[in-house]
Structure formats: C-alpha cells, structure tokens
Protein backbone atom coordinates (compact mmCIF):
# COMPACT_ATOMS: atom_id res chain seq x y z
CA UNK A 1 -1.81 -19.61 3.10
CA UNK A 2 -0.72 -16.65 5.81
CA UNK A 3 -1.68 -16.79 8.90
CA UNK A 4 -2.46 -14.17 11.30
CA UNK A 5 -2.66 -13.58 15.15
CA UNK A 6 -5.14 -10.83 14.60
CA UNK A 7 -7.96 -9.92 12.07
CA UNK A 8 -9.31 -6.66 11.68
CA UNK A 9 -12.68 -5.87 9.74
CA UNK A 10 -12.77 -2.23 8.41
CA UNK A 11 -9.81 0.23 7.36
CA UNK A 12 -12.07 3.27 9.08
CA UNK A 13 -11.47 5.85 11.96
CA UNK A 14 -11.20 2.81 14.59
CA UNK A 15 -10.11 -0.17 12.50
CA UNK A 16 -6.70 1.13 11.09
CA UNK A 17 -5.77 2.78 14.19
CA UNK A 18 -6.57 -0.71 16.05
CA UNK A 19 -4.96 -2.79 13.26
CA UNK A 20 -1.74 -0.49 13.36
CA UNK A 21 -1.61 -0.99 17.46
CA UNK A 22 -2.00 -4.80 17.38
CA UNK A 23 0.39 -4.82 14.90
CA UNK A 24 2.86 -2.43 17.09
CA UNK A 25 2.33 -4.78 20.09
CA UNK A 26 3.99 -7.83 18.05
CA UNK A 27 0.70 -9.38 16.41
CA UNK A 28 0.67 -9.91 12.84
CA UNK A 29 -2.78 -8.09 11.48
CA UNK A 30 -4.92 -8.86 8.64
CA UNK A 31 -6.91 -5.54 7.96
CA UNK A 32 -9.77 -5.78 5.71
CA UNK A 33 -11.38 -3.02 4.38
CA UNK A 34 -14.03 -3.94 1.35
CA UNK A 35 -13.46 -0.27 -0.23
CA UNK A 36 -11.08 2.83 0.58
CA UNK A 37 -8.76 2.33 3.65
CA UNK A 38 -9.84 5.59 5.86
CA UNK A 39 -13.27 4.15 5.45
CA UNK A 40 -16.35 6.46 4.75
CA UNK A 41 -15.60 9.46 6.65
CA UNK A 42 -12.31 9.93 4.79
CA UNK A 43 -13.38 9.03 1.29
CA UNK A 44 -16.84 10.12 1.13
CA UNK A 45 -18.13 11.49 4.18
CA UNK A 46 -16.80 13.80 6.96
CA UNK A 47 -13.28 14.52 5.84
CA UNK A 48 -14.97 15.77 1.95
CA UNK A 49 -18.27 17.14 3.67
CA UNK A 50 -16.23 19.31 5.84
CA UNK A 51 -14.75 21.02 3.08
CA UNK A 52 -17.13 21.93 0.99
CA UNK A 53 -19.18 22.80 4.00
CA UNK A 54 -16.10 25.29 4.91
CA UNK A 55 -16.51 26.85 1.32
CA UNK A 56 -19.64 27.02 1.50
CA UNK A 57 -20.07 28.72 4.79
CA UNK A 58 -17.36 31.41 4.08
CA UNK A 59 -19.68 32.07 0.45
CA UNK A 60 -22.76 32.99 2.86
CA UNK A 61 -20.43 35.02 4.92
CA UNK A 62 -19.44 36.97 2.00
CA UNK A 63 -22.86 37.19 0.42
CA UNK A 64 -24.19 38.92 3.89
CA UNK A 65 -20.49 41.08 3.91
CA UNK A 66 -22.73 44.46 3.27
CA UNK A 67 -24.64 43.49 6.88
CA UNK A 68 -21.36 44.84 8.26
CA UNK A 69 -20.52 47.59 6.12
CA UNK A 70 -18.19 45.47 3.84
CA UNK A 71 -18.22 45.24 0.29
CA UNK A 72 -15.94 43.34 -2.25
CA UNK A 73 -18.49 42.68 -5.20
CA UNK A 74 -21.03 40.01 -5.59
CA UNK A 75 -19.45 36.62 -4.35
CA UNK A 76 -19.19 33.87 -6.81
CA UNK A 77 -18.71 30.29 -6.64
CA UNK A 78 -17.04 27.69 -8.78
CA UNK A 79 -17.81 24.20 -7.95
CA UNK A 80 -15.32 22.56 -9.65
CA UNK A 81 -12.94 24.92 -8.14
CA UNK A 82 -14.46 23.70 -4.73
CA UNK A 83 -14.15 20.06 -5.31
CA UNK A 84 -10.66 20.11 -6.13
CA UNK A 85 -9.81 21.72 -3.12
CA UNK A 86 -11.50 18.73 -1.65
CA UNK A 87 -9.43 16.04 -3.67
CA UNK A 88 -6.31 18.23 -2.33
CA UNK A 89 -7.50 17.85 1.30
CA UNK A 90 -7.87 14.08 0.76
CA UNK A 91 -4.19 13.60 -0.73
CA UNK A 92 -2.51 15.62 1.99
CA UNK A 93 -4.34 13.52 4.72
CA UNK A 94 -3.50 10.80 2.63
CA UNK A 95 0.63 12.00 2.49
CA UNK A 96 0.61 12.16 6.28
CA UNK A 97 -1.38 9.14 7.04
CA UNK A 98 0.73 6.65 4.73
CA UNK A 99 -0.63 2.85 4.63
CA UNK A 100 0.40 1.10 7.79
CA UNK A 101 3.86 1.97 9.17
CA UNK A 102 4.46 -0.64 11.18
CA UNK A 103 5.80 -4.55 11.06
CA UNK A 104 3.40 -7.47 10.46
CA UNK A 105 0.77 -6.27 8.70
CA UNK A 106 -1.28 -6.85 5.47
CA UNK A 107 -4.03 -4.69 3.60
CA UNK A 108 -6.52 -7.10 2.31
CA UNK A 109 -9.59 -5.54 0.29
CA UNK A 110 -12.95 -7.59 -0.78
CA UNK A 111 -14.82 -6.35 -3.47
CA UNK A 112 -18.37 -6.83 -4.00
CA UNK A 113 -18.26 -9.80 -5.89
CA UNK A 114 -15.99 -11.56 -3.32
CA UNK A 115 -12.95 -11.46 -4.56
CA UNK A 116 -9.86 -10.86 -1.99
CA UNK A 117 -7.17 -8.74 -3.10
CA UNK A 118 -4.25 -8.95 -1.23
CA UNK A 119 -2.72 -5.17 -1.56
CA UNK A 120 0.33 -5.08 0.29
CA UNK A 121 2.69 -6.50 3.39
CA UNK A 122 4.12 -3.08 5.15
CA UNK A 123 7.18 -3.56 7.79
CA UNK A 124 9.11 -0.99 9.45
C-alpha cells in the first residue's frame, strides 16, 4: 500500500495548487479529486460560464449596433458554434495546466460508488 506525507481532498482552484506546493516542498501528495481535476469552476462552472457569457454579451452588443449608428445585418447565433468554442477554451487551459509537474505525487479519483482509481504517479 503507498504511503503519503500529505493528503489532499479536491483537484479544484485551491487543492491542486496546494497539492503541487506540498509536493514541491519534498512531501509526497495524495490528491483526490472524486470527478474532473480543475474541479467545478474549470469543468462546469466559471471557466465554461465565462465563455458563453463572453458570446453572449458581444451578441447583445451587436443586436443594439444601430444605437450607435452601426449596422452589419441582423446578428445571429449558433449554439453549437458557441459551445465548441467553450470545449476549445477548456483544452487550451488544459495544454498549459498539464497534470501535476512536479515529484511525489499521485492523482487518485473516487467515483460515486466508491471505487478508488489510482490515475497516475507524475515526477519531474
């Protein structure tokens, strides 16, 4: 069975960053996330909110374009269109923010029915 100096419950905005400094400090780290690593705000929440939020903003903007003396047709919107650019956001954050890089660490994911996963052992 491994053993480690530090456990750390939830792959999220403050639990990876924490789990990747103990790590960096010499502690071997058990991180634990029971879904996504990046947590909700990546996956589901602020990170994907943002964007379509962005899209949809700049479709009001262009809706209200004749207010000041602008015109380029009758906006449209595609939604599928817009949730792809989401997905795209989400794998370029994911390119720059690669799983753990740093020694002495382990991604361990729970799922709902209690079973542990043991994903992967990063080191520099």
């Amino acid at each position: 069975m491994e053993k480690f100096d530090v456990t750390v419950i939830g792959g999220g905005p403050g639990g990876y960053p924490a789990a990747i400094r103990a790590a960096q400090l010499g502690a071997s780290v058990a991180l634990v996330e029971k879904e996504e690593l990046g947590g909700t705000c990546l996956n589901w929440g602020c990170i994907p909110t943002k964007t379509l939020i962005a899209s949809s903003e700049l479709f009001h903007r262009m809706s209200h374009a004749g207010d000041l003396g602008l015109s380029a047709g009758k906006p449209s919107f595609d939604y599928a269109a817009m949730s792809k650019r989401k997905w795209i956001a989400l794998e370029t954050l994911f390119t720059f923010c690669p799983p753990a890089p740093c020694a002495r660490m382990a991604l361990i994911s729970i799922s709902q029915s209690g079973m542990v996963m043991l994903w992967a052992m990063y080191s520099i």
